[in-house]
Protein backbone atom coordinates (compact mmCIF):
# COMPACT_ATOMS: atom_id res chain seq x y z
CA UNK A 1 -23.34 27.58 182.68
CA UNK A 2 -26.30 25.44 182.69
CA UNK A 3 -29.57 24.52 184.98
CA UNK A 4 -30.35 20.95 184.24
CA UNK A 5 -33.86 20.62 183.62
CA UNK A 6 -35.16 17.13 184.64
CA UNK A 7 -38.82 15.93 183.92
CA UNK A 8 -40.59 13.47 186.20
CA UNK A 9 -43.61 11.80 185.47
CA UNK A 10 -45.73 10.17 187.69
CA UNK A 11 -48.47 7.22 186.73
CA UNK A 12 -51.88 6.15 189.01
CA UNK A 13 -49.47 3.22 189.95
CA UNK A 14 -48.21 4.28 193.57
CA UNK A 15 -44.54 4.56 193.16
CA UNK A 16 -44.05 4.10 189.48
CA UNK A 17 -42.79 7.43 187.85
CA UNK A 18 -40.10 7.80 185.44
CA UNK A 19 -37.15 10.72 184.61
CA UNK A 20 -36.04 11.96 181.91
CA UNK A 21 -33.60 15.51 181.40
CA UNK A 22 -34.65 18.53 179.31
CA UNK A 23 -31.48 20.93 179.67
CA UNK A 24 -31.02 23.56 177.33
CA UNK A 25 -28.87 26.34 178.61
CA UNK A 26 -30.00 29.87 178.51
CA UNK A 27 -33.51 28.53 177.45
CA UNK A 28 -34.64 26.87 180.55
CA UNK A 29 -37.85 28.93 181.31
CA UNK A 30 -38.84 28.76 177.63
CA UNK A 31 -38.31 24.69 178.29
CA UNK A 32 -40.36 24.56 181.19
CA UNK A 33 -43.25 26.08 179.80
CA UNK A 34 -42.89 24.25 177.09
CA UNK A 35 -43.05 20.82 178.96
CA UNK A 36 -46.31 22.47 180.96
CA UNK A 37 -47.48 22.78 177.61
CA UNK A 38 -47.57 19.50 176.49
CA UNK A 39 -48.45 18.22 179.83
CA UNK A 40 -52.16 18.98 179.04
CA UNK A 41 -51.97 16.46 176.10
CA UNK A 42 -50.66 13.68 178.35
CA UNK A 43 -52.66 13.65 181.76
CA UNK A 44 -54.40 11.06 181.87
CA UNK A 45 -53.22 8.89 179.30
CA UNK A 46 -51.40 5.98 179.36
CA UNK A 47 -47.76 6.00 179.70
CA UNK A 48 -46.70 2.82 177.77
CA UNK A 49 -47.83 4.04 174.31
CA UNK A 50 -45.05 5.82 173.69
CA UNK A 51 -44.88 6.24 170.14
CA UNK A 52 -48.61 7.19 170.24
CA UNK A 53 -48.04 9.72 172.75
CA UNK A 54 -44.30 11.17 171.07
CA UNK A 55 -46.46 11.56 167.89
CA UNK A 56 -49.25 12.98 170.13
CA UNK A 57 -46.95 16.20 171.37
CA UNK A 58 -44.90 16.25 168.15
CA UNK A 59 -48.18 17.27 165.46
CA UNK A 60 -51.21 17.42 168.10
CA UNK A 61 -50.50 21.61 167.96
CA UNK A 62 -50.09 23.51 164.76
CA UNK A 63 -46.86 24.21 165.78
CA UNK A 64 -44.05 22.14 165.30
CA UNK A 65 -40.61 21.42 165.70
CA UNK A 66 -37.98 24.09 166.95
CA UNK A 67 -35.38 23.43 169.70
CA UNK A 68 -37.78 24.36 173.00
CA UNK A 69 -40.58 21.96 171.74
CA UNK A 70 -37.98 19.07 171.30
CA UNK A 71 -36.20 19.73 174.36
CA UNK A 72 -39.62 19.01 175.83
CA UNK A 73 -40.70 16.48 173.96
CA UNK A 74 -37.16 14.39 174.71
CA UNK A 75 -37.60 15.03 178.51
CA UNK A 76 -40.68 13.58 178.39
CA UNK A 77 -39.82 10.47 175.86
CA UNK A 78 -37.17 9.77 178.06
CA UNK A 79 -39.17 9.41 181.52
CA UNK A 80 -41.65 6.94 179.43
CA UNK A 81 -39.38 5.01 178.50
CA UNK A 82 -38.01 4.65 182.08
CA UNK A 83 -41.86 4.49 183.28
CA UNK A 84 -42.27 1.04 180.71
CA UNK A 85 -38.75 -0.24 181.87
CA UNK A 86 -39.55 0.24 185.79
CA UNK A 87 -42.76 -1.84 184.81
CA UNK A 88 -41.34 -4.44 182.92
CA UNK A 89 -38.72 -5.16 185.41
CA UNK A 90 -36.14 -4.67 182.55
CA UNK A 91 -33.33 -1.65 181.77
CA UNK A 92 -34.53 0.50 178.56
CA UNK A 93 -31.79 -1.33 176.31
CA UNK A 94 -33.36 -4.59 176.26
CA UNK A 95 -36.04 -2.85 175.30
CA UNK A 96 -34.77 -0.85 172.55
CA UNK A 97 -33.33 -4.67 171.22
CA UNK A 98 -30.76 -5.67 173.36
CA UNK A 99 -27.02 -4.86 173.86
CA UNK A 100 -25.30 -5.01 170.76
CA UNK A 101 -21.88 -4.99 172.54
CA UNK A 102 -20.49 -5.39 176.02
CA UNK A 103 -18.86 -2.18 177.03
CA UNK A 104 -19.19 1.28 175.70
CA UNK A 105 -16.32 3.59 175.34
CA UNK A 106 -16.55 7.44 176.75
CA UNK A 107 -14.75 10.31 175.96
CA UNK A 108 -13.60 13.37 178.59
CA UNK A 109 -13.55 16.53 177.94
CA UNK A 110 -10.05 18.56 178.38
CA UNK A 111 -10.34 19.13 182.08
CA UNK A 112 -13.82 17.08 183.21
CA UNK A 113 -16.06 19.65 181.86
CA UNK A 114 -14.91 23.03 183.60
CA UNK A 115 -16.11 25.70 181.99
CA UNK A 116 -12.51 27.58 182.13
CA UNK A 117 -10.90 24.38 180.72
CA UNK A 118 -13.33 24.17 178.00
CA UNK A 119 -13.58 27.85 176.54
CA UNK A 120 -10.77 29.72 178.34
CA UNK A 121 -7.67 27.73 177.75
CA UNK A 122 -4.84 28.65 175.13
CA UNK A 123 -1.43 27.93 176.62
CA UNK A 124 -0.30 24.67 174.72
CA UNK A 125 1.34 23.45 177.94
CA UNK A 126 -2.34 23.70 179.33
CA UNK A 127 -3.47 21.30 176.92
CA UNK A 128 -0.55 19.22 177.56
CA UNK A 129 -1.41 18.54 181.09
CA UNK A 130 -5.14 18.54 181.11
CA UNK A 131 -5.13 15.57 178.68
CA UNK A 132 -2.41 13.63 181.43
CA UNK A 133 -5.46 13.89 184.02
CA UNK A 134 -8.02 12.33 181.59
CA UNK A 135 -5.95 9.49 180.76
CA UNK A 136 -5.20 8.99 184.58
CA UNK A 137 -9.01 8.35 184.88
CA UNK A 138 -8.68 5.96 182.62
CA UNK A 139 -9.82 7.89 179.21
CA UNK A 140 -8.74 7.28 175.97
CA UNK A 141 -10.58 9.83 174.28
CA UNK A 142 -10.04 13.55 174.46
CA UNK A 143 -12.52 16.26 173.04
CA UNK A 144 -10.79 19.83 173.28
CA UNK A 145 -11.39 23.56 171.59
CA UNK A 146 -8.05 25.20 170.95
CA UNK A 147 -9.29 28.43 169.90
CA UNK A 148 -10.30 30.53 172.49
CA UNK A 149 -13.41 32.62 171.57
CA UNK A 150 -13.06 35.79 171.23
CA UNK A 151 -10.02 34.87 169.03
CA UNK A 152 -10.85 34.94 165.08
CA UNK A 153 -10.09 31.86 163.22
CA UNK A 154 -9.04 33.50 160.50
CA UNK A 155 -6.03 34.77 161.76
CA UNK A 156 -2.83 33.31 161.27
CA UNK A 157 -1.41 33.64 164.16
CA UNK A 158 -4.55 32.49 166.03
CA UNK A 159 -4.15 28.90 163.93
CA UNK A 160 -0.71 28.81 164.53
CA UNK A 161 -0.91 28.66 168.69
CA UNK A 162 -4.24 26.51 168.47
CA UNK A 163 -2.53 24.01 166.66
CA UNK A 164 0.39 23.79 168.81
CA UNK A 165 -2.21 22.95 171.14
CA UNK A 166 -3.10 20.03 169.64
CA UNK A 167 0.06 18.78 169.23
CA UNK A 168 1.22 19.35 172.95
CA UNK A 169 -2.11 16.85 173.17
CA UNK A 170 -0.51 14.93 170.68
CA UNK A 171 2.95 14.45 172.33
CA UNK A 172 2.10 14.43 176.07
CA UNK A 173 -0.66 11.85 175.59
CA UNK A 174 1.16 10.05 172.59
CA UNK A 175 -0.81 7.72 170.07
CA UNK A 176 -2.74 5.49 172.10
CA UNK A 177 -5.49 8.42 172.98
CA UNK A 178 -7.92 9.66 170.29
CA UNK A 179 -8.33 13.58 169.89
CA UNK A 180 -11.62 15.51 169.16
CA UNK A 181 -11.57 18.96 168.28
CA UNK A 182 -14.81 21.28 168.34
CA UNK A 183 -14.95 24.36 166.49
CA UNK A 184 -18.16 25.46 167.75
CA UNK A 185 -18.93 26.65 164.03
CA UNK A 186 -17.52 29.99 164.60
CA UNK A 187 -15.78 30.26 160.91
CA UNK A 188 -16.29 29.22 157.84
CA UNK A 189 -15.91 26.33 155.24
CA UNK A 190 -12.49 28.28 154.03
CA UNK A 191 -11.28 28.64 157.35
CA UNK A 192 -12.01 25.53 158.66
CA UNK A 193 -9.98 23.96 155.50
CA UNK A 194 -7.57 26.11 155.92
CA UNK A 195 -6.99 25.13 160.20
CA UNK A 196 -7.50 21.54 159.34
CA UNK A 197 -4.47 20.93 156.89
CA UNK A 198 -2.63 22.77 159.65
CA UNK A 199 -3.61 19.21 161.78
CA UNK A 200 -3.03 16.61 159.48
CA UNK A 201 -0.22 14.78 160.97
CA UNK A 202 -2.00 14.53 164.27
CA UNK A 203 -4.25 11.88 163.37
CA UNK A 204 -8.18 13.64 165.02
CA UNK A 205 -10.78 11.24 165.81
CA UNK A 206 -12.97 13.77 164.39
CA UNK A 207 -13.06 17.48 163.92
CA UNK A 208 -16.38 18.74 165.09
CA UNK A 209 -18.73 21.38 163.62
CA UNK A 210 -16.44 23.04 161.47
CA UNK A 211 -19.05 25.36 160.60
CA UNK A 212 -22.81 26.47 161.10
CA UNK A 213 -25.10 23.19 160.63
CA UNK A 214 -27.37 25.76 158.64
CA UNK A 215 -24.80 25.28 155.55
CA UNK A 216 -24.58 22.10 154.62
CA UNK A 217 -23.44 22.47 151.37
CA UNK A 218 -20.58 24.15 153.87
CA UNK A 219 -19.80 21.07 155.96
CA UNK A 220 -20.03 19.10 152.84
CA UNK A 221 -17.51 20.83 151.23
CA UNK A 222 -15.04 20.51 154.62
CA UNK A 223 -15.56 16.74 154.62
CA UNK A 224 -14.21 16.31 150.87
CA UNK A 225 -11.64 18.90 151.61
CA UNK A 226 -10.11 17.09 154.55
CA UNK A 227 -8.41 13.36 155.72
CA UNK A 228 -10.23 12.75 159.04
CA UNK A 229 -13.98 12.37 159.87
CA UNK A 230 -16.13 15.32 160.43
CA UNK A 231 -18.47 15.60 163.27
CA UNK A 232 -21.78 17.64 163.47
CA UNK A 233 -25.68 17.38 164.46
CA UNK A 234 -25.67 18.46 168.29
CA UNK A 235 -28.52 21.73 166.87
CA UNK A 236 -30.32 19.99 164.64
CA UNK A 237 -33.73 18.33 165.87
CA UNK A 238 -36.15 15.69 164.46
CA UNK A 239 -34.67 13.41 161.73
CA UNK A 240 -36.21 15.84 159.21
CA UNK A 241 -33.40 17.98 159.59
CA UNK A 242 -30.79 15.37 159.70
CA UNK A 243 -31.82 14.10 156.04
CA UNK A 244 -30.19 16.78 154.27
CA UNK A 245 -26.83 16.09 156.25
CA UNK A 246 -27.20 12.55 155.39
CA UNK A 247 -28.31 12.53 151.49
CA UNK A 248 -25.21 15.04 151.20
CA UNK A 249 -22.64 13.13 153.64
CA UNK A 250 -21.35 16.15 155.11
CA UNK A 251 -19.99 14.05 158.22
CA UNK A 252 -18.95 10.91 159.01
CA UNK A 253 -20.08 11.41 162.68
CA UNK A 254 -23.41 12.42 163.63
CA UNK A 255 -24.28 13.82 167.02
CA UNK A 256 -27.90 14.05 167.92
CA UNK A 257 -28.49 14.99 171.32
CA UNK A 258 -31.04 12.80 172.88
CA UNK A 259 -32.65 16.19 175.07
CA UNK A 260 -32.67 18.47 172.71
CA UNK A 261 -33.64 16.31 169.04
CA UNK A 262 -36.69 14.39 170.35
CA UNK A 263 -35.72 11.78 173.29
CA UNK A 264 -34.68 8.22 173.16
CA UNK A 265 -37.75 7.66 170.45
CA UNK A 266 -36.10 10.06 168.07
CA UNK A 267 -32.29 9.31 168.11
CA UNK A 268 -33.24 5.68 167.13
CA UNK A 269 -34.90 6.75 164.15
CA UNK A 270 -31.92 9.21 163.29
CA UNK A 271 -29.11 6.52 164.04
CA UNK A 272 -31.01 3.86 161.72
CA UNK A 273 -31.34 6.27 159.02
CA UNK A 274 -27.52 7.25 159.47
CA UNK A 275 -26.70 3.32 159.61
CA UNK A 276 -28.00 3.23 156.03
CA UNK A 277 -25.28 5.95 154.90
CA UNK A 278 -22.55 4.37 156.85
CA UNK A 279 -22.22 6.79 159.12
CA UNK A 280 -21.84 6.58 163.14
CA UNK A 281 -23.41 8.34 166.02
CA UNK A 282 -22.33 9.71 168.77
CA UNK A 283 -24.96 11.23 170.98
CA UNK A 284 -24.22 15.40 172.50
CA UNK A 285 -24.55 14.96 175.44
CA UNK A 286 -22.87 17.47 178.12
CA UNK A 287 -25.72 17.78 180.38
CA UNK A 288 -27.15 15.79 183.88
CA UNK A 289 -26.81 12.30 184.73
CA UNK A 290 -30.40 11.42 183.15
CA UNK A 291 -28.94 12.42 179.57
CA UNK A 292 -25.98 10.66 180.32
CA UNK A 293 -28.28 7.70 181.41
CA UNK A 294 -30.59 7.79 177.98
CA UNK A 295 -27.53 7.96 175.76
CA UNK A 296 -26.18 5.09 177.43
CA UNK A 297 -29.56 2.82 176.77
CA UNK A 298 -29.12 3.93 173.38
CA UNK A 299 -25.79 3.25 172.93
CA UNK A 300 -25.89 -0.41 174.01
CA UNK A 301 -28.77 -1.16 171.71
CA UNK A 302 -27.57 1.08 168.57
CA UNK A 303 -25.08 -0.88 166.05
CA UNK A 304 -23.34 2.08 164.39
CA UNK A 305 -22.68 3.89 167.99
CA UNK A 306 -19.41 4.77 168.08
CA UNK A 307 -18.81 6.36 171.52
CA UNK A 308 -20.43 8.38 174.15
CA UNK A 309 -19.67 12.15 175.78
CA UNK A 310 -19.62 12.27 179.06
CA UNK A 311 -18.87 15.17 180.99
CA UNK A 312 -17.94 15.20 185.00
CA UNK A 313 -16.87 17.96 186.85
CA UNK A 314 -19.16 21.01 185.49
CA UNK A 315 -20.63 20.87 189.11
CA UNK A 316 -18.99 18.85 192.18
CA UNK A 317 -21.93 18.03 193.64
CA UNK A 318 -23.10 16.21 190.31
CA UNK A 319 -22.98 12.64 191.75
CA UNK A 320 -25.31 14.02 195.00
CA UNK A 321 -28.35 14.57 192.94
CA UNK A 322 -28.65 11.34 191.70
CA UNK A 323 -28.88 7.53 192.41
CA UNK A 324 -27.65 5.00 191.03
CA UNK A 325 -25.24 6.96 188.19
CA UNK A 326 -23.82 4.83 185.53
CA UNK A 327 -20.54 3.46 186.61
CA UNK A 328 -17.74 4.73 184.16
CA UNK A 329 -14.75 2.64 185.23
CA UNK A 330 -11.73 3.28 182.73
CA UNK A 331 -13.17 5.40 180.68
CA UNK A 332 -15.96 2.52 179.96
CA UNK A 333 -19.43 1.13 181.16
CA UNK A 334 -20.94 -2.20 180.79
CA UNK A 335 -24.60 -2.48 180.28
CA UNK A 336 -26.62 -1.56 183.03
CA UNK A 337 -28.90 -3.87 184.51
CA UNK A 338 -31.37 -2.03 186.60
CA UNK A 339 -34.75 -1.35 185.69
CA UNK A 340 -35.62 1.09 183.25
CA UNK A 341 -32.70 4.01 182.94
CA UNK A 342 -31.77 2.43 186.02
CA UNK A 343 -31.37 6.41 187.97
CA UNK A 344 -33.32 8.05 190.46
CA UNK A 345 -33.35 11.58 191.42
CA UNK A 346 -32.45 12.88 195.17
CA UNK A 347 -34.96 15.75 195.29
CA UNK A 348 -34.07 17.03 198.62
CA UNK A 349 -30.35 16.96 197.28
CA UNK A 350 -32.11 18.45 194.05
CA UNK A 351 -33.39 21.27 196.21
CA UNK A 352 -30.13 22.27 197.31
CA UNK A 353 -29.38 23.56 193.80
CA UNK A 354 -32.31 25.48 192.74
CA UNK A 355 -32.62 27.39 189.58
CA UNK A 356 -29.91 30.45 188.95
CA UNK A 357 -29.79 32.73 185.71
CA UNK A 358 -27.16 31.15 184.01
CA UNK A 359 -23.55 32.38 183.16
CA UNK A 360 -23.87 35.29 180.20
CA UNK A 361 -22.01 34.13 177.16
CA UNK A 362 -21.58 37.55 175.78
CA UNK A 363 -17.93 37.28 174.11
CA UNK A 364 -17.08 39.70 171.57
CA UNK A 365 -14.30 40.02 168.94
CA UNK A 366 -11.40 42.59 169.54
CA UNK A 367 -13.15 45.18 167.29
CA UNK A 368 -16.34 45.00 169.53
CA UNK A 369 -18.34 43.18 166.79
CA UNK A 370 -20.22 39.72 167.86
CA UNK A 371 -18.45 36.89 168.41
CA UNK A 372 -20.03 32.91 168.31
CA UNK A 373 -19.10 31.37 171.17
C-alpha cells in the first residue's frame, strides 16, 4: 500500500550521516521533490542546529505548511537528530531529556498490519482469532476497524455486525487486552454517536477519528457524547493545527505522526502543549522502521506518552532493510541505547525493493457514489 520514503543525510565528517523516514502513501513523488526542495536550503550548513535549520525549511519559502512540505521537513528533522546523536555518542532520548520511564508499551494491529486484515475483514469470528495471534506475541493492545469500507455506517445493519466484531474481540481476548477502534472518519458526528453507544459495555481504549479532523466542533461534540476516550490528529500537521483540537478538547488522545506533522522537533512541541490540557499522545505511526525508531526516542523522553503503534507484517522482508530495529519483546521495548536513533539502513537490501505505484484505494459505496476509505 505504501513505498517508505527514507531520507539520508550525509555531513563533511566521513561516515557520519543520519536517517530519518518521509512515507506518505500515494504522495511519494510529490514527497521526494519536496525533500529535493528543501535540500537547497540545507547544503552546506551545519547539521547540529536543528531548530535553526527546522525553522529554516518551515518559513524560508513563502509557502508553508501542507502535508508534502511536513512530510519533508520530518524526514529531514529526524536524520539531524540522528546526525547530533551519532556525534554525541548518545541515543536521541537522552537528548530530548532523558527516559521518563523504563519500558514502553506497543499496540498491534488486528493481524500485524496486512492490508486484508486491516480493511477487508468483517466476519466476527475473524476478529476473534486475529486478536488470539497478537496476544501470542505478547500484545496487550489491539487497534481494529470493524466496518469494512465500502459499507455505510449509517446503516443499521452495518453497526449491528461491526459491533459483534468487537465483542468476539472482547470475549476471545477477555479483559486483560485493551481495544482500539478506527473509524477512519468516514461518517459523521451522529453516526459515530450513534455506533459508539452500540460499544459501551466493551470497555475501548479509545475510539479513533470518529469523524473528519476538519470538524472539530464534530469530534468535540463525539467526545461529550460518549464514555471512553477519543482519539484523533494522525492528518493534522504543525502544532498550529493541533490548537484548535486542544482549546476545544475534542480528544483525549492525540496522534501526531512524527513523518508527516514536522519530525521529532515538532511532536515535542505538540505533546507539551497537549500535556498542558491533560491530554496523552500517541504518535501514528504505521510506516518503516525509522518512524518506528523516532517515535520510540520520543516516547521515552515524553511524560504524557501513552503508547506507541507499531505495525509488523505489511511487508515480510521489513526486518531485511534495516539494522539494528528496536527490539519489541512482549509487546514492549526498553530504552535503546545506541547512538542516535540507534538504526541503519541496508541499501543493497533497500535496492531490492525499489519504488512501485502503490495499491489504488478506489472503494466506492453500493450506489457507485465515493466512498472514504
Amino acid at each position: 500500500m505504501r513505498n517508505w520514503i527514507f531520507v539520508k543525510v550525509e555531513t563533511d565528517q566521513a561516515g557520519l550521516y543520519g536517517w530519518g523516514e518521509a512515507t506518505l502513501e500515494w504522495k511519494t513523488k510529490s514527497v521526494v521533490g519536496a525533500v529535493e526542495d528543501l535540500a537547497v536550503l540545507l547544503i552546506g550548513q551545519d547539521p547540529r542546529r536543528i531548530e535553526h535549520l527546522w525553522q529554516v525549511m518551515h518559513r524560508q519559502y513563502f509557502w508553508r505548511g501542507g502535508i508534502i512540505n511536513y512530510t519533508a521537513i520530518s524526514g529531514i528533522d529526524q536524520a539531524l537528530w540522528d546526525i547530533k546523536g551519532k556525534e554525541l555518542g548518545k541515543p536521541v532520548h537522552e537528548l530530548l531529556g532523558g527516559p521518563v520511564r523504563d519500558t514502553l508499551r506497543f499496540y498491534d494491529h488486528l493481524g500485524g498490519g496486512k492490508m486484508e486484515d486491516i480493511y477487508g475483514a468483517s466476519d466476527p469470528g475473524y476478529f476473534g482469532e486475529r486478536i488470539l495471534m497478537s496476544m501470542e506475541e505478547g500484545f496487550t493492545a489491539v487497534k481494529s476497524m470493524p466496518i469494512p469500507i465500502s459499507d455505510p455506517v449509517e446503516r443499521a445493519g452495518t453497526l449491528k455486525k461491526a459491533a459483534q466484531c468487537v465483542e468476539a474481540m472482547r470475549l476471545a481476548a477477555g479483559d486483560e487486552v485493551d481495544i482500539m477502534l478506527d473509524l477512519h472518519a468516514r461518517t459523521t458526528p451522529a453516526a459515530a454517536i450513534q455506533f459508539g453507544k452500540m460499544l459501551v459495555d466493551y470497555n475501548l481504549y479509545w475510539y479513533e477519528e470518529p469523524c473528519w479532523p476538519e470538524s472539530i466542533d464534530g469530534l468535540a461534540e463525539v467526545a461529550r457524547a460518549l464514555p471512553f476516550p477519543i482519539a484523533t490528529g494522525e492528518r493534522l500537521t504543525g502544532r498550529w493545527e493541533f490548537r484548535e483540537l486542544f482549546e476545544k478538547r475534542a480528544c483525549a488522545v492525540v496522534q501526531p505522526d512524527c513523518s508527516h506533522c514536522g519530525g521529532i522537533s515538532e511532536v515535542r512541541r505538540i505533546a507539551a502543549m497537549a500535556e498542558t490540557y491533560l491530554m496523552s499522545v500517541a504518535c501514528h505511526n504505521p510506516q518503516g522502521p525509522i518512524s518506528t525508531a523516532a517515535c520510540t526516542h520520543v516516547a521515552f523522553a515524553t511524560p504524557n506518552y501513552l503508547i506507541q503503534e507499531v505495525v509488523r507484517k505489511d511487508v515480510p522482508w521489513r526486518a531485511e532493510v534495516v539494522n539494528g530495529q528496536i527490539p519489541i519483546v512482549g509487546g514492549q521495548a526498553v530504552p535503546p541505547t545506541a547512538p542516535g536513533l540507534g538504526i541503519d539502513i541496508n541499501e543493497a537490501a533497500a535496492d531490492r525493493h525499489p519504488w512501485q505505484p502503490e495499491v489504488t484505494m478506489d472503494f466506492f459505496r453500493r450506489d457507485g457514489s465515493v466512498a472514504d476509505w
